[in-house]
N, C-alpha and C. Protein backbone atom coordinates (compact mmCIF):
# COMPACT_ATOMS: atom_id res chain seq x y z
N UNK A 1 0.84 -1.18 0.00
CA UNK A 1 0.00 0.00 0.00
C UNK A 1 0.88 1.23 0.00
N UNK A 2 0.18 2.14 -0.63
CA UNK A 2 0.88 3.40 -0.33
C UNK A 2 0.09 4.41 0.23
N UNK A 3 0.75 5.45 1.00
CA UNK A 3 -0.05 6.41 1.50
C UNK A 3 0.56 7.88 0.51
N UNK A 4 -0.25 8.80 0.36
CA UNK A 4 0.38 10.06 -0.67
C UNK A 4 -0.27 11.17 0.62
N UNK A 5 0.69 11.82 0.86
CA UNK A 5 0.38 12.71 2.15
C UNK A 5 0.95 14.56 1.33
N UNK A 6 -0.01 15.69 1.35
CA UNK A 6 0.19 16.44 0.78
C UNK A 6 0.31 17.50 2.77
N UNK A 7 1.17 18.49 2.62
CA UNK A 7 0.85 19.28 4.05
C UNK A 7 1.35 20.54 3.35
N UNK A 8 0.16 21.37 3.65
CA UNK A 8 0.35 22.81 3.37
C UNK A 8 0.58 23.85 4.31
N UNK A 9 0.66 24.77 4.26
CA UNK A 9 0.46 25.85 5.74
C UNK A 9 -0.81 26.32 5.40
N UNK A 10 -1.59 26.49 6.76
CA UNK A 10 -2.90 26.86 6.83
C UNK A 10 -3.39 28.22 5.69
N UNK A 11 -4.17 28.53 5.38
CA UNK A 11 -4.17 29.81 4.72
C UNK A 11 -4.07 31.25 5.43
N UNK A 12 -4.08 31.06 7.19
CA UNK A 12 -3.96 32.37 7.91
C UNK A 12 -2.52 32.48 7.75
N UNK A 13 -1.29 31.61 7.61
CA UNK A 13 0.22 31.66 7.95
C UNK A 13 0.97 32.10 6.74
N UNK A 14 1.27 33.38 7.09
CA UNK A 14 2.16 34.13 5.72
C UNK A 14 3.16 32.68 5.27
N UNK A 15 3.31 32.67 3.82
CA UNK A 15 4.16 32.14 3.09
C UNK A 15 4.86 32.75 2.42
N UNK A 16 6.25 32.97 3.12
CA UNK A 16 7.84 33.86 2.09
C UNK A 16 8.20 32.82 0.88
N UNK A 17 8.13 31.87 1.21
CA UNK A 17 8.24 31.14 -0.15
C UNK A 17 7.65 30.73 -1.13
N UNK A 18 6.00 30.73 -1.36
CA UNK A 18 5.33 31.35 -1.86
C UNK A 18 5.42 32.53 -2.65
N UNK A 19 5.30 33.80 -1.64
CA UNK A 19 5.70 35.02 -2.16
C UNK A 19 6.46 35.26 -3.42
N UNK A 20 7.94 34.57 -2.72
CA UNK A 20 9.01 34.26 -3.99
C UNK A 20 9.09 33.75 -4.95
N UNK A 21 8.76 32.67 -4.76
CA UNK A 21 7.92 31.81 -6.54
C UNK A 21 6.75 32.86 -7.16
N UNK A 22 6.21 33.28 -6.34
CA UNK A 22 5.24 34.25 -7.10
C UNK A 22 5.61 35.36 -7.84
N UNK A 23 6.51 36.37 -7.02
CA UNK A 23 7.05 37.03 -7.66
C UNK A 23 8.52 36.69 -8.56
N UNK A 24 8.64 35.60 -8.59
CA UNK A 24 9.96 35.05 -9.98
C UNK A 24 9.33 35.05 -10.92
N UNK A 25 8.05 34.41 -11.07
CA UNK A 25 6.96 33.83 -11.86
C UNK A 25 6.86 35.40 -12.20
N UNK A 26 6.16 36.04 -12.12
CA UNK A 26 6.45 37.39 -12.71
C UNK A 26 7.55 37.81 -12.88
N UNK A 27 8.67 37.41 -12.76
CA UNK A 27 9.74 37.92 -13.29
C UNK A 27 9.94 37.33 -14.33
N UNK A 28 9.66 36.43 -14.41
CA UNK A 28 10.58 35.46 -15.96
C UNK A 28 9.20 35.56 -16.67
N UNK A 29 8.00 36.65 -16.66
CA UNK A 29 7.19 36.77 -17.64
C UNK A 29 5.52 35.79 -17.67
N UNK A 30 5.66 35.18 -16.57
CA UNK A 30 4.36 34.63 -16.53
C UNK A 30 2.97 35.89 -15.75
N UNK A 31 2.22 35.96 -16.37
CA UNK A 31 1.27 37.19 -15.97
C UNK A 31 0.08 36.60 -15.38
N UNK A 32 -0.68 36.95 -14.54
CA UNK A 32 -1.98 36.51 -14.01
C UNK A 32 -1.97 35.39 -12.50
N UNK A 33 -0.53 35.55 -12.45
CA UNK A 33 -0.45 34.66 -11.18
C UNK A 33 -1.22 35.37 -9.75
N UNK A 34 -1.76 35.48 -8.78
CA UNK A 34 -2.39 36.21 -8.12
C UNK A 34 -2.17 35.00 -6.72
N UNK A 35 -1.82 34.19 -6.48
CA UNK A 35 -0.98 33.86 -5.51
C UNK A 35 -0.43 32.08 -5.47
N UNK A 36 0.53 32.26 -4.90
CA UNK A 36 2.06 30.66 -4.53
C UNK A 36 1.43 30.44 -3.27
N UNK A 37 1.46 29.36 -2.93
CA UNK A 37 1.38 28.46 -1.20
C UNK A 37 2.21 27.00 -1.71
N UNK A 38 2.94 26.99 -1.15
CA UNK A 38 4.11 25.96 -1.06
C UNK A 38 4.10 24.87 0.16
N UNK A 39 4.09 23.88 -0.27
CA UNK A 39 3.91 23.25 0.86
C UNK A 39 5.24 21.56 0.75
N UNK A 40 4.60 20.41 0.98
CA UNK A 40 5.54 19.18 0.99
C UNK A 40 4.63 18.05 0.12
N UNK A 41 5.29 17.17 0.01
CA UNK A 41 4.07 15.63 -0.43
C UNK A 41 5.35 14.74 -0.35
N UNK A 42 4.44 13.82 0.33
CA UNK A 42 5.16 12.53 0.44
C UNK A 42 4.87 11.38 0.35
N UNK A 43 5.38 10.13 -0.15
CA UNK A 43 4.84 9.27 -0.90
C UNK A 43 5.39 7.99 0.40
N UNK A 44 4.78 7.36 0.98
CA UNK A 44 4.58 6.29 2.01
C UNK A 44 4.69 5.31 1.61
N UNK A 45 5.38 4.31 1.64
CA UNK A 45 5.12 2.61 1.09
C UNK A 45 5.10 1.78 2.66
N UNK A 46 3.47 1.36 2.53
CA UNK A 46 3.35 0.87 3.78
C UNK A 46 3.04 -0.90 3.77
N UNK A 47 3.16 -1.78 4.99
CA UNK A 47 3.06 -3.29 4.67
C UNK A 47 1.66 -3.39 5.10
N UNK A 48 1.12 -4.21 4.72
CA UNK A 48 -0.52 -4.33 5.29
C UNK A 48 -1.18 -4.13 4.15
N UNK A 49 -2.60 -4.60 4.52
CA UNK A 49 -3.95 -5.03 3.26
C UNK A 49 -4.93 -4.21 3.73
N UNK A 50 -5.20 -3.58 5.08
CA UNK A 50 -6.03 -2.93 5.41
C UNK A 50 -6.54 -1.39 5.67
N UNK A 51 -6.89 -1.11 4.18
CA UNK A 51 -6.55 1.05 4.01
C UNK A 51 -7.05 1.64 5.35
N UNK A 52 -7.99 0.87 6.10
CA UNK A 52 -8.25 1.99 7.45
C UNK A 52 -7.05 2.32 8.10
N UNK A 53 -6.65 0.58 8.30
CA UNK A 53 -5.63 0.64 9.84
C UNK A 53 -4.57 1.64 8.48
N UNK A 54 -4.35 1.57 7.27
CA UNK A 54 -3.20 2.55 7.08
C UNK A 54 -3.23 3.68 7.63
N UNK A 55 -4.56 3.90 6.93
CA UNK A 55 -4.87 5.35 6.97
C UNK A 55 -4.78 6.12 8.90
N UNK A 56 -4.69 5.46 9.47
CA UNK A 56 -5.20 5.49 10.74
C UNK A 56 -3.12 5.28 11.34
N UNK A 57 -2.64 4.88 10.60
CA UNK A 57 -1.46 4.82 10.93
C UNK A 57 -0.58 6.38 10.31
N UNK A 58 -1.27 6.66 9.06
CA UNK A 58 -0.67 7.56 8.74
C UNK A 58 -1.42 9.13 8.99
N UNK A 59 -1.83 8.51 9.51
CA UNK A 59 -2.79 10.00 10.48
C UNK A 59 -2.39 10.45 11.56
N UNK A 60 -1.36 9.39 12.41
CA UNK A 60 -0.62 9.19 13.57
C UNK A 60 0.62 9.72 13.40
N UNK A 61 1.19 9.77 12.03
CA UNK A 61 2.35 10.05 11.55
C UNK A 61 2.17 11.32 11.48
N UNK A 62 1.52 11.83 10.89
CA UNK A 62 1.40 13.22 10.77
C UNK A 62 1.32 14.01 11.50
N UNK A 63 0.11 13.66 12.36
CA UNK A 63 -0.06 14.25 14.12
C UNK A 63 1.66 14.18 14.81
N UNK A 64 2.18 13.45 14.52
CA UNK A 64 3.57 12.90 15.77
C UNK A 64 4.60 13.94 15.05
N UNK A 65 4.43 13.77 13.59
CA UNK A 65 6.24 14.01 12.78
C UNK A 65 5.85 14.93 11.53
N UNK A 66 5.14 14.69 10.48
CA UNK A 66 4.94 14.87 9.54
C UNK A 66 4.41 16.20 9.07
N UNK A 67 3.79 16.83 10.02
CA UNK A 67 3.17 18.11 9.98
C UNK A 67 3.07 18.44 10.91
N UNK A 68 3.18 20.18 11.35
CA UNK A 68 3.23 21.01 12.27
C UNK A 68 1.85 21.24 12.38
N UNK A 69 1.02 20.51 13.06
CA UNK A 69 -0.76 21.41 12.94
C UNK A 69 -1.32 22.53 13.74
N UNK A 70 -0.41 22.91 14.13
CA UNK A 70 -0.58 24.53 14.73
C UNK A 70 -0.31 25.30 13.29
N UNK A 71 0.31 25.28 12.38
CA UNK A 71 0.31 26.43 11.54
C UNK A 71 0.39 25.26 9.86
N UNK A 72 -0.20 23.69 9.79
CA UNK A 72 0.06 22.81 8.72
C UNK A 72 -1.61 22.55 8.92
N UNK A 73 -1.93 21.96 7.51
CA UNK A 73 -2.86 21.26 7.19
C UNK A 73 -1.96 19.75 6.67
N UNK A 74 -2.85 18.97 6.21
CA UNK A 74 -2.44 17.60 5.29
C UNK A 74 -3.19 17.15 5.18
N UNK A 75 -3.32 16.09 3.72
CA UNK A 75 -3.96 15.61 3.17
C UNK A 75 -3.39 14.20 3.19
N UNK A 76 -4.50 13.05 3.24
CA UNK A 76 -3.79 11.69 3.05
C UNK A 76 -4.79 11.07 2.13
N UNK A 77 -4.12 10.27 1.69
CA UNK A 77 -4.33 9.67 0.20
C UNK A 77 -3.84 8.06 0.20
N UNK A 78 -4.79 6.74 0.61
CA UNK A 78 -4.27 5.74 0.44
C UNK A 78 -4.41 4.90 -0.95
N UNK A 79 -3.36 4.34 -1.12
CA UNK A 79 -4.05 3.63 -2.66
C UNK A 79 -3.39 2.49 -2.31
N UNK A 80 -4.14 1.25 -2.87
CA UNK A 80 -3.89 -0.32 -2.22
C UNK A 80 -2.99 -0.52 -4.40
């Protein structure tokens, strides 16, 4: 199984790196960009047949290591 885990910063938490891709992106000529949020994704290869207990494992991961949820969101994504 795999788990696909996306973690963003919330939309209240300024993003400088963001910002910066945004404004490069207007620099090297791309027009209409109106905003960057940058975040992580990570791709899980887990042992087991059962997407709850994954999912339920990699929900644990995230809470513990994987994301800051004071200022992170994430997304999890199992595929058998």
């Amino acid at each position: 199984m795999k788990a696909k885990v996306h973690v963003t910063l919330k939309t209240a938490v300024l993003d400088p790196q963001g910002k910066a891709v945004q404004h490069a992106l207007g620099a090297l000529g791309f027009q209409g960009v109106k905003g960057v949020r940058q975040g992580k994704y990570l791709e899980i290869d887990l042992e087991g047949t059962d997407p709850a207990q994954a999912r339920a494992d990699v929900e644990a991961m995230c809470q513990t290591l994987l994301a800051n949820t004071v200022i992170e969101n994430y997304a999890i994504d199992v595929v058998e």
